[in-house]
C-alpha atoms as a PDB file:
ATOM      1  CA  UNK A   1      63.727 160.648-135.628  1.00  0.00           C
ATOM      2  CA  UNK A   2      61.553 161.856-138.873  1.00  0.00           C
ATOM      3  CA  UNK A   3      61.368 165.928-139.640  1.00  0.00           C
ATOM      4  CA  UNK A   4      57.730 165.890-138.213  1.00  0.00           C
ATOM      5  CA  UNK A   5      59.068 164.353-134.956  1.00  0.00           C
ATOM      6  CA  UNK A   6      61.285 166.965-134.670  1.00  0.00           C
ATOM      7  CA  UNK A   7      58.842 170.051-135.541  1.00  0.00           C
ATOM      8  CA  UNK A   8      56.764 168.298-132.546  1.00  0.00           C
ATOM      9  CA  UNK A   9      59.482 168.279-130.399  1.00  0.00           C
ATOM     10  CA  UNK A  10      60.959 171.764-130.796  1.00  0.00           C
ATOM     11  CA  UNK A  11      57.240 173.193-130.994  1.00  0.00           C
ATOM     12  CA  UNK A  12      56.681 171.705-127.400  1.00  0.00           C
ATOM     13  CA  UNK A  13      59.691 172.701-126.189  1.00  0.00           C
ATOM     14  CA  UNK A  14      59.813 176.594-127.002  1.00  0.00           C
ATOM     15  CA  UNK A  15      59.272 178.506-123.902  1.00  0.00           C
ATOM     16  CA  UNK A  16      56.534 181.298-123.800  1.00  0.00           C
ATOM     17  CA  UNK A  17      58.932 183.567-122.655  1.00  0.00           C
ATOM     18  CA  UNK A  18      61.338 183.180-125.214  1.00  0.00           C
ATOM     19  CA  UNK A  19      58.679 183.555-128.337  1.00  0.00           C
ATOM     20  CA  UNK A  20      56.242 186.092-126.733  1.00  0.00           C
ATOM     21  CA  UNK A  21      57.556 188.780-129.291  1.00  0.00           C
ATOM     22  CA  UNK A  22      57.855 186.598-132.582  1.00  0.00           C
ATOM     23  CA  UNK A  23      54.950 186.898-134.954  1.00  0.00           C
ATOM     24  CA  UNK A  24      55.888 184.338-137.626  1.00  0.00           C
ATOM     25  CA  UNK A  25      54.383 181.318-140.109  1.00  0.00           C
ATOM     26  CA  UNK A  26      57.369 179.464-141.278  1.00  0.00           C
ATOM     27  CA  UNK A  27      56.488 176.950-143.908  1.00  0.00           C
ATOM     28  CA  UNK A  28      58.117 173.446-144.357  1.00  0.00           C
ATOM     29  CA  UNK A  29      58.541 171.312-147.652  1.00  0.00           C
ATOM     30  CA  UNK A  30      59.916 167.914-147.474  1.00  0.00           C
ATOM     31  CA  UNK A  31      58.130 166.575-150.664  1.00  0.00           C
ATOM     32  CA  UNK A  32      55.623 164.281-149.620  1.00  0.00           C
ATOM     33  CA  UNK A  33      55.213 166.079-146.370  1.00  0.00           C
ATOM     34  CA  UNK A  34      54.127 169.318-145.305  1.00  0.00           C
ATOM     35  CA  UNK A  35      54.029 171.258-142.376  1.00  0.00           C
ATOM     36  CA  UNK A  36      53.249 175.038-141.166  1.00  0.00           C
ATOM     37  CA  UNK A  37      54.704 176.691-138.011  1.00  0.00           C
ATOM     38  CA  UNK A  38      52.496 179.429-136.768  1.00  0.00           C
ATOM     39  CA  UNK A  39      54.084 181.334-133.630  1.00  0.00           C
ATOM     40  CA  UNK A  40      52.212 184.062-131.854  1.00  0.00           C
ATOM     41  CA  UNK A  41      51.494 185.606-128.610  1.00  0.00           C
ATOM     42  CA  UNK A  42      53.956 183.116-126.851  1.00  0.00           C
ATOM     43  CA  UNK A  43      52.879 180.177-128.411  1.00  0.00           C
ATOM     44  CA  UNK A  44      53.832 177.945-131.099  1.00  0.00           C
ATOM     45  CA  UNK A  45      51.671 175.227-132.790  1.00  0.00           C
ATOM     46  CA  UNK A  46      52.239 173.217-135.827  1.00  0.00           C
ATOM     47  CA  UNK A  47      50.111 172.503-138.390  1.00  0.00           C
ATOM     48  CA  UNK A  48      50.239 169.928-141.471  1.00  0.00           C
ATOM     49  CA  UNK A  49      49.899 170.869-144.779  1.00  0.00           C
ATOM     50  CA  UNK A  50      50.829 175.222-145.667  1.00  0.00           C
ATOM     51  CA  UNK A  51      48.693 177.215-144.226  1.00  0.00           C
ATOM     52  CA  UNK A  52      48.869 181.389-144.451  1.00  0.00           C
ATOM     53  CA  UNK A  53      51.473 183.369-145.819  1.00  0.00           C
ATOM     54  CA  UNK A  54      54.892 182.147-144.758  1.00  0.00           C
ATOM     55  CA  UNK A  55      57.458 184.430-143.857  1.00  0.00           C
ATOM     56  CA  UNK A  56      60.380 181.885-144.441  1.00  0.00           C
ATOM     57  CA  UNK A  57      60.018 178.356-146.915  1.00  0.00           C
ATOM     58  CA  UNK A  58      62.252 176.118-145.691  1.00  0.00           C
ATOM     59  CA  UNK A  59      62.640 173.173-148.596  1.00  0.00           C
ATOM     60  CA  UNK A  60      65.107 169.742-148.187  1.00  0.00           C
ATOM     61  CA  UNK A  61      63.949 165.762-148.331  1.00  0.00           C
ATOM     62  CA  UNK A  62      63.284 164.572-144.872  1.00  0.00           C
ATOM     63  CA  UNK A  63      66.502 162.899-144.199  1.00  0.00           C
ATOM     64  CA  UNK A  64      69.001 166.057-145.236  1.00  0.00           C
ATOM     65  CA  UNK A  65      66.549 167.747-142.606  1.00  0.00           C
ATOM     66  CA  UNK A  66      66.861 165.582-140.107  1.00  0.00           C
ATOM     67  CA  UNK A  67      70.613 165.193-140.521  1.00  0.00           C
ATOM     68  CA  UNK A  68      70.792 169.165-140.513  1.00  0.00           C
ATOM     69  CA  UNK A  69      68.518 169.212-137.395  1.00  0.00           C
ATOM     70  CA  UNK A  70      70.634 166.472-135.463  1.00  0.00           C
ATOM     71  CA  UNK A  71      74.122 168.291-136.219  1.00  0.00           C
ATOM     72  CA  UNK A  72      75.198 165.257-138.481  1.00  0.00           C
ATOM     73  CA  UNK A  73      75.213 168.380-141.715  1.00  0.00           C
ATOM     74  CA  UNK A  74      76.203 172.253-141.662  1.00  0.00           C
ATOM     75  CA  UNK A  75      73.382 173.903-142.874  1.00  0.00           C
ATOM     76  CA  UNK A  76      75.427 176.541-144.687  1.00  0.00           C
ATOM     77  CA  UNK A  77      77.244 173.360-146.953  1.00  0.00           C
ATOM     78  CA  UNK A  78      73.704 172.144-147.223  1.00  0.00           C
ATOM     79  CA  UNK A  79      72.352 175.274-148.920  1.00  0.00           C
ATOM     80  CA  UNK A  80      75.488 175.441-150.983  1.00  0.00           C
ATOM     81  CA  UNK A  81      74.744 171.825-151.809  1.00  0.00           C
ATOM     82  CA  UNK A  82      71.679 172.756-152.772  1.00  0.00           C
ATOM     83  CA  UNK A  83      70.162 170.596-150.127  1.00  0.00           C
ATOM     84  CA  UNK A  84      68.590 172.950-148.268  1.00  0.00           C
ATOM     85  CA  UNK A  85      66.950 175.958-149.928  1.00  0.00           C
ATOM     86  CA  UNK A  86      65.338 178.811-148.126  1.00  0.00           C
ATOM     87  CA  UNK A  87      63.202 181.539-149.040  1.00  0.00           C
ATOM     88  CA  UNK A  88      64.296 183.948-146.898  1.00  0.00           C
ATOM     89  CA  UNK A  89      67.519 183.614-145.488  1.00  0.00           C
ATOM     90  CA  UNK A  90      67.353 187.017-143.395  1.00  0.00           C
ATOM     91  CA  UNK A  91      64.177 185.806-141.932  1.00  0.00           C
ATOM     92  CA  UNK A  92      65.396 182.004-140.988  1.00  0.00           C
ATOM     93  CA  UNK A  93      68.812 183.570-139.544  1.00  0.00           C
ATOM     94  CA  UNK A  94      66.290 184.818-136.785  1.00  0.00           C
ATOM     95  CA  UNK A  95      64.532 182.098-136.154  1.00  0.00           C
ATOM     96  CA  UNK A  96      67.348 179.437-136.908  1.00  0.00           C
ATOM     97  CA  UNK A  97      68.117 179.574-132.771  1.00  0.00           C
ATOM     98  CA  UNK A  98      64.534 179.051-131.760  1.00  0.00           C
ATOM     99  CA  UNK A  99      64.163 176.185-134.350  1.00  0.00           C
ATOM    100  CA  UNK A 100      67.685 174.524-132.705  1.00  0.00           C
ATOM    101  CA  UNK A 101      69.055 174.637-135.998  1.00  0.00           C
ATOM    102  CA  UNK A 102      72.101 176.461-135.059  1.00  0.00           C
END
């Protein structure tokens, strides 16, 4: 699975009902690649490339991502690592659930 697989899949999956009260553009950098996650009015779609003001930054290479997404790394050793850096920490620790990151 790459990062952008995963985006796809958890953007597909989110349920209207779950996300009709989030207002959010989360931004993702892995290096080469990257992607913006716009969720309003009960939807979410994903974009490549940054687009807007994000409300979170979420930065890693692809793999640590997709180990992090998968379970195979805690994201708190990552960020203490330094393989996983975040903007806004208060900000991802809401949307962390919806993303399936925790």
């Amino acid at each position: 699975m790459t990062a952008k697989e995963y985006l796809q899949n958890t953007t597909a999956k989110l349920n209207e009902s779950e996300i009709e009260d989030v207002n959010t553009t989360l931004h993702f950098d892995f290096g080469s690649e990257t992607y913006t996650m716009n969720v309003a009015a009960g939807k979410a779609v994903l974009k490549e490339g940054f687009e807007g003001t994000a409300e979170c930054v979420i930065k890693a290479n692809e793999a640590d991502f997709v180990k992090i997404a998968t379970g195979d790394m805690n994201p708190m050793m990552a960020m203490m690592m330094g393989k996983l850096k975040i903007s806004n920490p208060g900000a991802m620790m809401k949307y962390a659930k919806m993303l399936g990151l925790m």
